[in-house]
Protein backbone atom coordinates (compact mmCIF):
# COMPACT_ATOMS: atom_id res chain seq x y z
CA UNK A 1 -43.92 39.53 -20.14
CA UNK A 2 -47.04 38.94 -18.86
CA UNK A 3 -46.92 36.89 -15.52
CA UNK A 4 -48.90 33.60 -14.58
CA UNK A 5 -51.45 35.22 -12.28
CA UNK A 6 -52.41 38.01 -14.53
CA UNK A 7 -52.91 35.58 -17.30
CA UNK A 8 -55.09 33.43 -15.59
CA UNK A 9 -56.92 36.61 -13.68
CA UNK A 10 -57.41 38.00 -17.56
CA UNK A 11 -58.76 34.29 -18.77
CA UNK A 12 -61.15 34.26 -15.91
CA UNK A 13 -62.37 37.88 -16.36
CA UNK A 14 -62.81 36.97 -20.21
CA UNK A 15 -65.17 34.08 -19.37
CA UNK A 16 -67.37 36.27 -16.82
CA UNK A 17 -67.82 39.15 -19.57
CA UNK A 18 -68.60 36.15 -22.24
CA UNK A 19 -71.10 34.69 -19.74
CA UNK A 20 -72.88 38.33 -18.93
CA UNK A 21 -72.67 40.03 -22.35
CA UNK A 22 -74.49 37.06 -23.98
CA UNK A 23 -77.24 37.02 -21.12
CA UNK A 24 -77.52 40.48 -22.21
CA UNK A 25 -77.49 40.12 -25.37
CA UNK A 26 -80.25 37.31 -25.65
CA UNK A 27 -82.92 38.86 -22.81
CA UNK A 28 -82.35 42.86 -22.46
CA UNK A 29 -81.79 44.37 -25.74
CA UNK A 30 -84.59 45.38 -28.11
CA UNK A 31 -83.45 46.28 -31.10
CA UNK A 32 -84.74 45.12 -33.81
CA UNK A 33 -81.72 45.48 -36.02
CA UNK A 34 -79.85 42.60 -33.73
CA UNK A 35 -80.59 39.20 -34.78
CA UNK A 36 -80.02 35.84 -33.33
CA UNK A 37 -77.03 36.36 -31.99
CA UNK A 38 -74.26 34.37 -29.97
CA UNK A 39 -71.09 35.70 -28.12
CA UNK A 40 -68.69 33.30 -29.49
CA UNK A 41 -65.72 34.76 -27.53
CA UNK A 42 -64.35 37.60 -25.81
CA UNK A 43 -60.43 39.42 -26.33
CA UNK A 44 -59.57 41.51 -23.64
CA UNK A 45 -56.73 43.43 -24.55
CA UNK A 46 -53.64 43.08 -21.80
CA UNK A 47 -54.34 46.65 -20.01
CA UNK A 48 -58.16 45.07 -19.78
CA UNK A 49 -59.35 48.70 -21.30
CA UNK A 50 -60.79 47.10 -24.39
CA UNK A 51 -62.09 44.08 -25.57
CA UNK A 52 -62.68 42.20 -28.58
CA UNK A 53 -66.66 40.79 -28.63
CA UNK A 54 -66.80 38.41 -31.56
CA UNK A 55 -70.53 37.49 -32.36
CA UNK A 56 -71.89 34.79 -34.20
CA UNK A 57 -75.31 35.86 -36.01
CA UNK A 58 -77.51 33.30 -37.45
CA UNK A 59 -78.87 34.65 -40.72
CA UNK A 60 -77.38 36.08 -44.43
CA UNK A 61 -74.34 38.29 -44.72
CA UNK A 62 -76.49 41.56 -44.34
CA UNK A 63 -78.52 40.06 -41.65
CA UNK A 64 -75.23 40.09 -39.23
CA UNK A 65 -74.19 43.75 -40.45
CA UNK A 66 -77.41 44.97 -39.52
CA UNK A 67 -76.93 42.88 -35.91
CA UNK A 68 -73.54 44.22 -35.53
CA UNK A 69 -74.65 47.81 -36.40
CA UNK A 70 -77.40 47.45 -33.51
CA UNK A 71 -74.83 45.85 -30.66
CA UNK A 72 -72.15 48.49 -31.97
CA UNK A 73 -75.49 51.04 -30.59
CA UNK A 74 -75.72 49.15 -27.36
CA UNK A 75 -72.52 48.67 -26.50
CA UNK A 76 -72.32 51.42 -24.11
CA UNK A 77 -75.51 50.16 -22.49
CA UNK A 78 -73.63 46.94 -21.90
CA UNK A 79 -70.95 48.57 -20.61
CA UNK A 80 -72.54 49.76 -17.98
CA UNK A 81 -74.69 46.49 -16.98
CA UNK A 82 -71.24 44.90 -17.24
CA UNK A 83 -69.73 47.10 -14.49
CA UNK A 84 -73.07 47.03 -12.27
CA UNK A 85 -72.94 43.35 -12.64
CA UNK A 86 -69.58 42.31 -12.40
CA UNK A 87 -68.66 44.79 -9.84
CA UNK A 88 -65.65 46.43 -12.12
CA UNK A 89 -64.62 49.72 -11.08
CA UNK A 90 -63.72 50.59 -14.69
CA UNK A 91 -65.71 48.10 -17.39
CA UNK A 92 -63.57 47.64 -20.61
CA UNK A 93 -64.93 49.60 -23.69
CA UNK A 94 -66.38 46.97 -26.00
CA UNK A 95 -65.94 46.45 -29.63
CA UNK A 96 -68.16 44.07 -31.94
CA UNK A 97 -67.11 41.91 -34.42
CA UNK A 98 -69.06 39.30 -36.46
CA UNK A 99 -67.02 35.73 -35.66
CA UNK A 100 -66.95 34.34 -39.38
CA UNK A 101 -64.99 31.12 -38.17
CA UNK A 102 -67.72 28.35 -38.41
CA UNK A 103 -67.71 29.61 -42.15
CA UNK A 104 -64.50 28.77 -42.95
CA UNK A 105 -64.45 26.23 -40.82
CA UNK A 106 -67.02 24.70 -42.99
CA UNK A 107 -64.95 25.72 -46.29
CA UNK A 108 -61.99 23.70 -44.85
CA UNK A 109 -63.94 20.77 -44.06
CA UNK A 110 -65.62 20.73 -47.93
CA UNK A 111 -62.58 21.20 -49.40
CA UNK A 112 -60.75 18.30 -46.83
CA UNK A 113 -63.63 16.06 -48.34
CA UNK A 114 -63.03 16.70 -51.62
CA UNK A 115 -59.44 15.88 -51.67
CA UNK A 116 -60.25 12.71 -50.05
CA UNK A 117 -62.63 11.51 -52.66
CA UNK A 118 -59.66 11.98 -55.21
């Protein structure tokens, strides 16, 4: 059982790596392989050794596999900006994942339209 404090230390720590990952992620990295790209959101895992990155990429299917292949590449470089910037003594190793949920959210909507036309 996770107590109050913690939770809201861990909420606030998620918000500062969402904030700094996506400044990094827009301005410093030059890969070509990374798109447009948005940090939607950001999981930190309760011993705050991982976290969860979900990414929204503007673009085709392949388009954000190609993005995510390029961040994947970087991530260690962020890491390390991450713990420079944010003053962590140990930064959380980051994993990428491509944030699908405005698509379905856009399926659900089309398909909430549809029954209300019958």
């Amino acid at each position: 059982m996770e107590r109050r404090g913690q939770k809201y230390h861990r909420e606030r720590l998620e918000e500062a790596l969402r904030e700094e990952i996506e400044t990094i992620v827009e301005g410093e990295l030059a890969d070509p392989r990374i798109g447009l790209a948005t940090v939607t959101t950001v999981e930190l895992n309760e011993d705050a050794r991982t976290a969860r990155v979900f990414v929204a990429v503007a673009g085709t299917e392949e388009e954000g596999i190609r993005s995510l292949e390029g961040l994947s590449a970087a991530a260690s470089f962020v890491r390390h900006q991450i713990a420079d910037r944010l003053h962590l003594r140990r930064a959380p190793e980051l994993f990428f994942e491509l944030d699908r949920s405005e698509k379905y959210q856009a399926r659900i909507d089309e398909l909430l339209k549809r029954t209300k036309k019958r």
